[in-house]
C-alpha atoms as a PDB file:
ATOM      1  CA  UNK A   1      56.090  39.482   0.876  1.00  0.00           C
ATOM      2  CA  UNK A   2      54.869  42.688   3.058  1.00  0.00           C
ATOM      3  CA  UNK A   3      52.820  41.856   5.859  1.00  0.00           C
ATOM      4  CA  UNK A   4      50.304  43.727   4.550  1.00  0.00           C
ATOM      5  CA  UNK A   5      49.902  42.084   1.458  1.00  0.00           C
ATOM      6  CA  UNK A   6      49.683  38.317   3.329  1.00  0.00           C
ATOM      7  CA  UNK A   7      46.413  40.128   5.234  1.00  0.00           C
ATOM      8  CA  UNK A   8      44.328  39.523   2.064  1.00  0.00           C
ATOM      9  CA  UNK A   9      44.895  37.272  -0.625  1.00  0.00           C
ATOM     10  CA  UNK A  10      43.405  37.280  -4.161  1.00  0.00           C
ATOM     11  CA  UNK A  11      41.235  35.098  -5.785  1.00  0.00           C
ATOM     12  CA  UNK A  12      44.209  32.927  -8.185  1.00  0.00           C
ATOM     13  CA  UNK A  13      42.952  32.703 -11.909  1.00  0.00           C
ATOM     14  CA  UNK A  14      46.437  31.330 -13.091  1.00  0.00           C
ATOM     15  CA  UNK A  15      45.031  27.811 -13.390  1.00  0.00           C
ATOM     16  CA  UNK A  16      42.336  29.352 -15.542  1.00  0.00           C
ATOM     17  CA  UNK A  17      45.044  29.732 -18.947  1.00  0.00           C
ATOM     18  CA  UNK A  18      46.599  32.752 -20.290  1.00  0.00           C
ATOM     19  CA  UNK A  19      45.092  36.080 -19.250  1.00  0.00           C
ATOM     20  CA  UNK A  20      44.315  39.429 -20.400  1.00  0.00           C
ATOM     21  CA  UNK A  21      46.164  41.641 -18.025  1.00  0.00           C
ATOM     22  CA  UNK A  22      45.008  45.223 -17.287  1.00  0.00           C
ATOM     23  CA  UNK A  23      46.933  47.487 -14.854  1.00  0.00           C
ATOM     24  CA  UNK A  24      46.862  50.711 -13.349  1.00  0.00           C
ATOM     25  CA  UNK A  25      47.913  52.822 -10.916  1.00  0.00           C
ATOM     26  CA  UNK A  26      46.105  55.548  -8.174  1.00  0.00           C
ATOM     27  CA  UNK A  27      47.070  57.447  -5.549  1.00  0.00           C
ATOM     28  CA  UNK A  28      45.119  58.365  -2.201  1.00  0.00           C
ATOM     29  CA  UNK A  29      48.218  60.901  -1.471  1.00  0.00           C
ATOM     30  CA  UNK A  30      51.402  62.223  -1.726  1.00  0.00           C
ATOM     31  CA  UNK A  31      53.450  59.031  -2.239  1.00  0.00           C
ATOM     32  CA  UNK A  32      50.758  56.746  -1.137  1.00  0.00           C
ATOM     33  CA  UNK A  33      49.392  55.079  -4.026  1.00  0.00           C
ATOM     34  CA  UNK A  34      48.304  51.403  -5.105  1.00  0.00           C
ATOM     35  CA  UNK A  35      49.335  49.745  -8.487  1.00  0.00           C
ATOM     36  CA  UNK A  36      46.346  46.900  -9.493  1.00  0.00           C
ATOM     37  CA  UNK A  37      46.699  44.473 -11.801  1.00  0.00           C
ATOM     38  CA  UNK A  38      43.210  42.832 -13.057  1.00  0.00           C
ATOM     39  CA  UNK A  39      42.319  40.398 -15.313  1.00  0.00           C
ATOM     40  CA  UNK A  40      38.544  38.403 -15.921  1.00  0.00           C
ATOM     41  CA  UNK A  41      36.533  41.127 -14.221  1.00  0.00           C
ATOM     42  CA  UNK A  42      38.546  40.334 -10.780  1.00  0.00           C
ATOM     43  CA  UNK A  43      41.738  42.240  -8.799  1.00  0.00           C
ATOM     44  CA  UNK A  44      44.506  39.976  -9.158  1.00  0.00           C
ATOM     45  CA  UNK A  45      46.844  41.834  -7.584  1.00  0.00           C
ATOM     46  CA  UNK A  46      47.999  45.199  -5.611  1.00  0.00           C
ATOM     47  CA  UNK A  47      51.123  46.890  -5.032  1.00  0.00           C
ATOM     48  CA  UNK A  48      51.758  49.634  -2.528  1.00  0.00           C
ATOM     49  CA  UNK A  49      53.799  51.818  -4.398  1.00  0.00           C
ATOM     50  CA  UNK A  50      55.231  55.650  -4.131  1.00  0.00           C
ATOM     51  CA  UNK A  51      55.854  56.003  -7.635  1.00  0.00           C
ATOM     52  CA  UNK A  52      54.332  54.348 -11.000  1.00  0.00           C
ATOM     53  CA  UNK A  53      57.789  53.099 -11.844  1.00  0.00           C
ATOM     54  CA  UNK A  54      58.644  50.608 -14.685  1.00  0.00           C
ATOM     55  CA  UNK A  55      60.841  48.992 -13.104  1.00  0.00           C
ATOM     56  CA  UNK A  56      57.895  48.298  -9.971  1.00  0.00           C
ATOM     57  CA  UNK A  57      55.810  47.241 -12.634  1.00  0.00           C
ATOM     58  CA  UNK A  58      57.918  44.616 -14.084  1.00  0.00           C
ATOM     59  CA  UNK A  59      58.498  43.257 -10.670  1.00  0.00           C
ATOM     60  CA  UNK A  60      55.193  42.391 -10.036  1.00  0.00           C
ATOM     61  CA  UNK A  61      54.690  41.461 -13.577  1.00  0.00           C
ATOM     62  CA  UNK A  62      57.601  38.798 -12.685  1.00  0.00           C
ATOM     63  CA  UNK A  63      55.872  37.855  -9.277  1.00  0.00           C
ATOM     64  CA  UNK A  64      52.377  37.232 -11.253  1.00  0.00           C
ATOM     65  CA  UNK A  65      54.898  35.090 -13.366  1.00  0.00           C
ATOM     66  CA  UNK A  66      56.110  33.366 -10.609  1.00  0.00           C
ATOM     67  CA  UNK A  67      53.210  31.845  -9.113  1.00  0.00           C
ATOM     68  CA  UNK A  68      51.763  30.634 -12.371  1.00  0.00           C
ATOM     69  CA  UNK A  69      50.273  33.401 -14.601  1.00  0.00           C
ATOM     70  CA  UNK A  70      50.604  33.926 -18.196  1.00  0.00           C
ATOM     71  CA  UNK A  71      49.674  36.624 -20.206  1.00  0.00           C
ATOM     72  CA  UNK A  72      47.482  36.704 -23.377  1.00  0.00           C
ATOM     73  CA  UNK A  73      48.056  40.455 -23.346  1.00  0.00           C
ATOM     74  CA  UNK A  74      49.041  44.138 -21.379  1.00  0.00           C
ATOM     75  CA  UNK A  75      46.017  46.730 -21.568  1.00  0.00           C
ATOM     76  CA  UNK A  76      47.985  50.022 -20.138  1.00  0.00           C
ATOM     77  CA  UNK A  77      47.559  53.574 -19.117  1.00  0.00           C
ATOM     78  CA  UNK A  78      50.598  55.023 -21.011  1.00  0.00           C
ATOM     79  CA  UNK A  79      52.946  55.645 -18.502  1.00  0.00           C
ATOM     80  CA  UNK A  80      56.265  56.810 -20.701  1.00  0.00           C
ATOM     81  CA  UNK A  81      58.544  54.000 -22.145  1.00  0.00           C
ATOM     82  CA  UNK A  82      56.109  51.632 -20.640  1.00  0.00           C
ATOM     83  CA  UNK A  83      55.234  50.128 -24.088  1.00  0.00           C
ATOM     84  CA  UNK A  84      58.666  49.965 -25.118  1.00  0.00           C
ATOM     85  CA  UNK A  85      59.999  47.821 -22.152  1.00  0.00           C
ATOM     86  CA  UNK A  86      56.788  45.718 -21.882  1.00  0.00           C
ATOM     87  CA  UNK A  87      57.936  44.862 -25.287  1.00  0.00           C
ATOM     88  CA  UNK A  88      61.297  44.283 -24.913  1.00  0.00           C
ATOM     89  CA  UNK A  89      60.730  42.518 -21.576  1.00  0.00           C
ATOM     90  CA  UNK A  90      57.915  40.711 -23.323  1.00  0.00           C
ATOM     91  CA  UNK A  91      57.756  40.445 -26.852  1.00  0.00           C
ATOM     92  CA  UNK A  92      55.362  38.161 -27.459  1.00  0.00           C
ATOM     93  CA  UNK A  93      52.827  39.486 -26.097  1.00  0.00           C
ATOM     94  CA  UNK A  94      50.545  42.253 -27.369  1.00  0.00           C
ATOM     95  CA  UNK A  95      50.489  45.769 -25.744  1.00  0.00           C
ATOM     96  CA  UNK A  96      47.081  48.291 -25.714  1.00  0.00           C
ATOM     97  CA  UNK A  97      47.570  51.720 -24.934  1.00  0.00           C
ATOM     98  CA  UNK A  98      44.199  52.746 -23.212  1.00  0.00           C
ATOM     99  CA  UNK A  99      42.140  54.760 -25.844  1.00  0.00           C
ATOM    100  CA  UNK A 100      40.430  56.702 -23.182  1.00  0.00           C
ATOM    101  CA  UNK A 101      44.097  57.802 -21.755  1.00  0.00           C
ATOM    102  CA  UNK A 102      45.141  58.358 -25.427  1.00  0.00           C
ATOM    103  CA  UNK A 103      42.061  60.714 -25.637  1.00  0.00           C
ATOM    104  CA  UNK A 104      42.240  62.268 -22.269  1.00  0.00           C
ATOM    105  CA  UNK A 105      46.149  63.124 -23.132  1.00  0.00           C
ATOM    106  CA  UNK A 106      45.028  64.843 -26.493  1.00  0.00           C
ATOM    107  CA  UNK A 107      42.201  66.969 -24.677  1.00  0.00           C
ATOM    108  CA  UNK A 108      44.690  67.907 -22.276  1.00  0.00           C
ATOM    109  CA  UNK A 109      46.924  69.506 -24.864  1.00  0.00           C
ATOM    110  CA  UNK A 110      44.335  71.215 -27.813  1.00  0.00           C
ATOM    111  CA  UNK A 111      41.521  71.427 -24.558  1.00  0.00           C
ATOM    112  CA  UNK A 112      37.904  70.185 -25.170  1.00  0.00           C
ATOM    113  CA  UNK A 113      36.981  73.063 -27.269  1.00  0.00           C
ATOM    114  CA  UNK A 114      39.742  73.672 -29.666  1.00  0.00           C
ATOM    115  CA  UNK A 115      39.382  77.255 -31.634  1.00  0.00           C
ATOM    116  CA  UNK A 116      42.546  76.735 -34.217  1.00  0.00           C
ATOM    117  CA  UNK A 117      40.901  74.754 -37.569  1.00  0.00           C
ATOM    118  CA  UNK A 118      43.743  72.161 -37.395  1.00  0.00           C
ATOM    119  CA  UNK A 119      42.781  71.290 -33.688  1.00  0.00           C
ATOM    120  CA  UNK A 120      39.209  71.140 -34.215  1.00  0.00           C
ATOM    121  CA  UNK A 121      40.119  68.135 -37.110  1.00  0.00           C
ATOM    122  CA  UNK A 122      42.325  66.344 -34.900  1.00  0.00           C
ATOM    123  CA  UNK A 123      39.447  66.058 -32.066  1.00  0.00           C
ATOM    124  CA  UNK A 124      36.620  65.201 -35.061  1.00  0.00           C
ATOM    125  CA  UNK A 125      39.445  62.472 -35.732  1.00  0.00           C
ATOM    126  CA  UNK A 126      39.627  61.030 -31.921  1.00  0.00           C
ATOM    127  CA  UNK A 127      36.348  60.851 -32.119  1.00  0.00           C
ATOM    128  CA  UNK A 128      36.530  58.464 -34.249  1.00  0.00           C
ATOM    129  CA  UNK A 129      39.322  56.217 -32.356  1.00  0.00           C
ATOM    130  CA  UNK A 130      36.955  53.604 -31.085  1.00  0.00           C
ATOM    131  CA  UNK A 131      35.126  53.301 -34.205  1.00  0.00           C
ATOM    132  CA  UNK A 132      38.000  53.078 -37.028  1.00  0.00           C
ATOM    133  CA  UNK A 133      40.842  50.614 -38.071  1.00  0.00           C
ATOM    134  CA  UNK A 134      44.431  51.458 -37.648  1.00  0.00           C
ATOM    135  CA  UNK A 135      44.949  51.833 -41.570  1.00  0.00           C
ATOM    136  CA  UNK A 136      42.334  54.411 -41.873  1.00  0.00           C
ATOM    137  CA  UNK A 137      43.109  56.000 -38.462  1.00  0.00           C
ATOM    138  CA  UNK A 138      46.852  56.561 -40.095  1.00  0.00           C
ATOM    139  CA  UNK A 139      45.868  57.470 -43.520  1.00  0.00           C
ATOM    140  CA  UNK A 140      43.785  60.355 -42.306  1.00  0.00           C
ATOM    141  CA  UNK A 141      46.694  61.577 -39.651  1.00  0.00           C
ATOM    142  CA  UNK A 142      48.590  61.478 -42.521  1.00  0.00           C
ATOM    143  CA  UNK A 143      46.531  63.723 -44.812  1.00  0.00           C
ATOM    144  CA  UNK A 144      45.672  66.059 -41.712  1.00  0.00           C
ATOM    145  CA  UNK A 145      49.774  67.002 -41.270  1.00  0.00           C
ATOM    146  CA  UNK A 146      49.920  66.979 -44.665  1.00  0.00           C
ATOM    147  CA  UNK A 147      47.180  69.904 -45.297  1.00  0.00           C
ATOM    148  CA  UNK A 148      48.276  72.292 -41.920  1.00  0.00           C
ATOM    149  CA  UNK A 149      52.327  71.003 -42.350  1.00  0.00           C
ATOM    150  CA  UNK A 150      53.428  74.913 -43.003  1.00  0.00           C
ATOM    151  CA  UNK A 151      50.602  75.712 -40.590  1.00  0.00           C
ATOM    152  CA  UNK A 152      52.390  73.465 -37.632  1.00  0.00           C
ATOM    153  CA  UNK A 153      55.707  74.420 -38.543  1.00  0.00           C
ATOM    154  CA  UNK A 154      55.151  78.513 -37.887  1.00  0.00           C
ATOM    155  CA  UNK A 155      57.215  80.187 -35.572  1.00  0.00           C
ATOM    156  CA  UNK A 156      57.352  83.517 -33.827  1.00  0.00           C
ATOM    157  CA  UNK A 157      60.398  86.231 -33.772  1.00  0.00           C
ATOM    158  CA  UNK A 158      61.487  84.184 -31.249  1.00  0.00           C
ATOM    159  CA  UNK A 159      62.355  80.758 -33.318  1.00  0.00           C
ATOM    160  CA  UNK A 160      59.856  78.892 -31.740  1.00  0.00           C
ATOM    161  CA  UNK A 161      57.262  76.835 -32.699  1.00  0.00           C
ATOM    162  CA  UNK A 162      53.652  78.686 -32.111  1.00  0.00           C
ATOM    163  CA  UNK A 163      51.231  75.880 -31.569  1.00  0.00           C
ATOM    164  CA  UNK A 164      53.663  73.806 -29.284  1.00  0.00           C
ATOM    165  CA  UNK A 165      50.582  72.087 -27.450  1.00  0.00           C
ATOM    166  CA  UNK A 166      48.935  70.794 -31.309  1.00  0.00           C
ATOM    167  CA  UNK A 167      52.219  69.596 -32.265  1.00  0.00           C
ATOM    168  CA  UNK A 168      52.750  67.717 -28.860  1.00  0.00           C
ATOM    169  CA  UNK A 169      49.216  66.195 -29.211  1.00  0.00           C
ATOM    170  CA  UNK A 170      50.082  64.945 -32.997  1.00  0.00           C
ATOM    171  CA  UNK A 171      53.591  63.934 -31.629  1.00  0.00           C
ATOM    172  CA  UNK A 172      51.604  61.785 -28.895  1.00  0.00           C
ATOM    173  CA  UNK A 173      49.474  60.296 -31.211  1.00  0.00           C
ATOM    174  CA  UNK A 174      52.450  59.381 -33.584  1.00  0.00           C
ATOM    175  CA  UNK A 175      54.228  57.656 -30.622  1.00  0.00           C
ATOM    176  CA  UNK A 176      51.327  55.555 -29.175  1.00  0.00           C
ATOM    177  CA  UNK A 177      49.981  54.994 -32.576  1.00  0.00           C
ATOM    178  CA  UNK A 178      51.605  50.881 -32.553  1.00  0.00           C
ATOM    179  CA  UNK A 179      50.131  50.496 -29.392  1.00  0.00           C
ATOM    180  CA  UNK A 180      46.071  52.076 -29.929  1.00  0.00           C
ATOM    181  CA  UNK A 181      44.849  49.461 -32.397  1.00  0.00           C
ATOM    182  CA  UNK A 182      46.038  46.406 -30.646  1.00  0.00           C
ATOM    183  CA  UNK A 183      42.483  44.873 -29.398  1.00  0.00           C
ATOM    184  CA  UNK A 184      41.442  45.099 -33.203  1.00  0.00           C
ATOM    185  CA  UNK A 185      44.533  43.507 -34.842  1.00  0.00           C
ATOM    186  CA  UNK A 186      44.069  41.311 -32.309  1.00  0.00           C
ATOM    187  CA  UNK A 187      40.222  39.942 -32.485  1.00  0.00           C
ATOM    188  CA  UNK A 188      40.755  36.560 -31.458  1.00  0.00           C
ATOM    189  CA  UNK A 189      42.563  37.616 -27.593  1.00  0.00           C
ATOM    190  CA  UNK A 190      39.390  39.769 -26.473  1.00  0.00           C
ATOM    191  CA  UNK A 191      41.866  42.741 -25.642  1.00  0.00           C
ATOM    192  CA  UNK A 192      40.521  45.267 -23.691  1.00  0.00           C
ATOM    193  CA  UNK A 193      40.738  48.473 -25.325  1.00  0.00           C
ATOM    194  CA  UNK A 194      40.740  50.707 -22.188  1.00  0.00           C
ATOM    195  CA  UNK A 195      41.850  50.424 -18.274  1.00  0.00           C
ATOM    196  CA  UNK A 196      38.112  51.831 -17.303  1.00  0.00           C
ATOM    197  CA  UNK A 197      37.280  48.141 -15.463  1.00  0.00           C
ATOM    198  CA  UNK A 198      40.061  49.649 -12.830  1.00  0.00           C
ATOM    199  CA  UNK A 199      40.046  52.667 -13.283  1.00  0.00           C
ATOM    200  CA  UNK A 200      36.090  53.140 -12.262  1.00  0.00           C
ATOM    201  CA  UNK A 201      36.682  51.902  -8.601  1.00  0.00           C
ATOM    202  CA  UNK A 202      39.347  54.733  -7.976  1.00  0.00           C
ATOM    203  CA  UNK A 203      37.028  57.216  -7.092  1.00  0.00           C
ATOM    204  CA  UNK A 204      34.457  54.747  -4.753  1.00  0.00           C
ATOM    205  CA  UNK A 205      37.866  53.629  -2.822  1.00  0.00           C
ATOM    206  CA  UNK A 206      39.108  57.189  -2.315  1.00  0.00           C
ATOM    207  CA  UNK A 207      35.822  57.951  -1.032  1.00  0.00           C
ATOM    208  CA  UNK A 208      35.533  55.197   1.452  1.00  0.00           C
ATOM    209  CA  UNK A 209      38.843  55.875   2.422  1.00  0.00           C
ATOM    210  CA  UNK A 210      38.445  59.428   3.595  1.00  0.00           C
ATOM    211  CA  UNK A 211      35.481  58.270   5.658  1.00  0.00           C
ATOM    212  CA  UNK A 212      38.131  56.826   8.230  1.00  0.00           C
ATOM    213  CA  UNK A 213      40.649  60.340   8.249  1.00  0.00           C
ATOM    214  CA  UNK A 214      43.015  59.701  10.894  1.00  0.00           C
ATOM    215  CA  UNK A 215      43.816  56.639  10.534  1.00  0.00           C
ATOM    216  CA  UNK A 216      46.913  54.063  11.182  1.00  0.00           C
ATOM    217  CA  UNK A 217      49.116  53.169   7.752  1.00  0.00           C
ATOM    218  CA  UNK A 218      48.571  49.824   8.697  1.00  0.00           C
ATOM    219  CA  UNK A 219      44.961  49.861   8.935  1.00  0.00           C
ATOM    220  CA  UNK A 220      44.533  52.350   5.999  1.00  0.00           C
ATOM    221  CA  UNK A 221      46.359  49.485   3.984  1.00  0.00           C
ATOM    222  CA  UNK A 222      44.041  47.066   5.157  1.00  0.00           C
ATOM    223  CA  UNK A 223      41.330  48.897   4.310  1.00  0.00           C
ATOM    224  CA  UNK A 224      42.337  49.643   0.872  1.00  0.00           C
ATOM    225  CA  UNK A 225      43.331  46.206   0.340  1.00  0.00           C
ATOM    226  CA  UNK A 226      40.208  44.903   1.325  1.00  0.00           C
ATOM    227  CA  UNK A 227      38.398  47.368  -1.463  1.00  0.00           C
ATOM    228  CA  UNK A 228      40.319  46.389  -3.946  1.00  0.00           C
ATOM    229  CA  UNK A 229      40.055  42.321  -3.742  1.00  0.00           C
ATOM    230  CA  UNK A 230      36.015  42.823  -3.227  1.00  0.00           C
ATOM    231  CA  UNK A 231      36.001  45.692  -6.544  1.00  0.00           C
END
């Protein structure tokens, strides 16, 4: 273990049973960021990290392992081929794809106020994510490629596709779509449906942080670490 990571440690919950896991990842610079991993309204644990990399993640998902945890479930932010390996790494346990993220990745592609007809359904639809089953959620994706299908498969004199970004939000959807309705198929875990319980301290941490510019990487550790285990 880092030294800076025996400064502070966490409050340990892995007597407590199986836990719903929620992770995430921010940064406070260029390859300076923290990974957190929460679970019953309390910081668990923190990684210094450079990059969001799987293979990071599953090491401290072994570590949490190690000393006792066990996991009722993964709520995510989507990082890609995250799902995949959680499941293949751990396939009993159920994987959520943060809605917001899912939403937040759509906007990103057909922006907030979409002007093409087929865009403006697709956003009606996400809308909707938090409020619909997985069954119905499908059915009307379905139906919505179905009606603009020659629409999304126009291209210009060029050969290539014209509404790229629409197709890439669809294509996102279709991907993550095992991985959105996991807190309701699951009723009984109490799956959180979104990272939001981490994800709302980034901002309050990055501001406290640049109220001490200048300083040492060890103290700026501590400092961080100290946020995160009273967040």
């Amino acid at each position: 273990m880092d030294n800076y990571e025996a400064d502070l440690k966490f409050q340990d919950l892995s007597k407590n049973g199986k836990i719903n896991l929620i992770f995430d990842a921010t940064y406070f610079g260029r390859g300076y960021g923290w990974l957190v991993f929460r679970a019953n309204g309390i910081n668990i644990h923190a990684k210094r990290i450079e990059t969001e990399r799987i293979d990071i993640i599953l090491q401290e998902l072994n570590y949490l392992k190690s000393i006792g945890y066990e996991f009722k479930s993964f709520t995510i932010d989507g990082r890609t081929g995250l799902c995949k390996n959680l499941r293949l790494h751990y396939p009993d346990i159920p994987v959520q794809f943060c809605q917001f993220h899912q939403k937040m990745i759509i906007r990103r592609y057909i922006t907030d106020r979409p002007k093409l007809e087929c865009s403006i359904k697709l956003k009606r639809l996400l809308v909707r994510l938090t409020k619909i089953d997985e069954k119905s959620f499908k059915r009307e994706l379905d139906e919505l490629e179905k009606i603009y299908k020659d629409f999304l498969l126009e291209k210009n004199e060029k050969g290539e596709f014209m509404h790229k970004k629409l197709r890439s939000a669809i294509r996102s959807l279709r991907t993550n779509l095992p991985y959105l309705f996991t807190c309701r198929n699951y009723p009984e875990l109490g799956i959180s449906n979104t990272t939001n319980s981490i994800e709302s301290n980034f901002s309050h941490w990055k501001s406290k942080v640049k109220m001490h510019r200048g300083l040492r990487p060890d103290r700026k550790d501590k400092i961080i670490l100290f946020l995160i285990k009273n967040s």
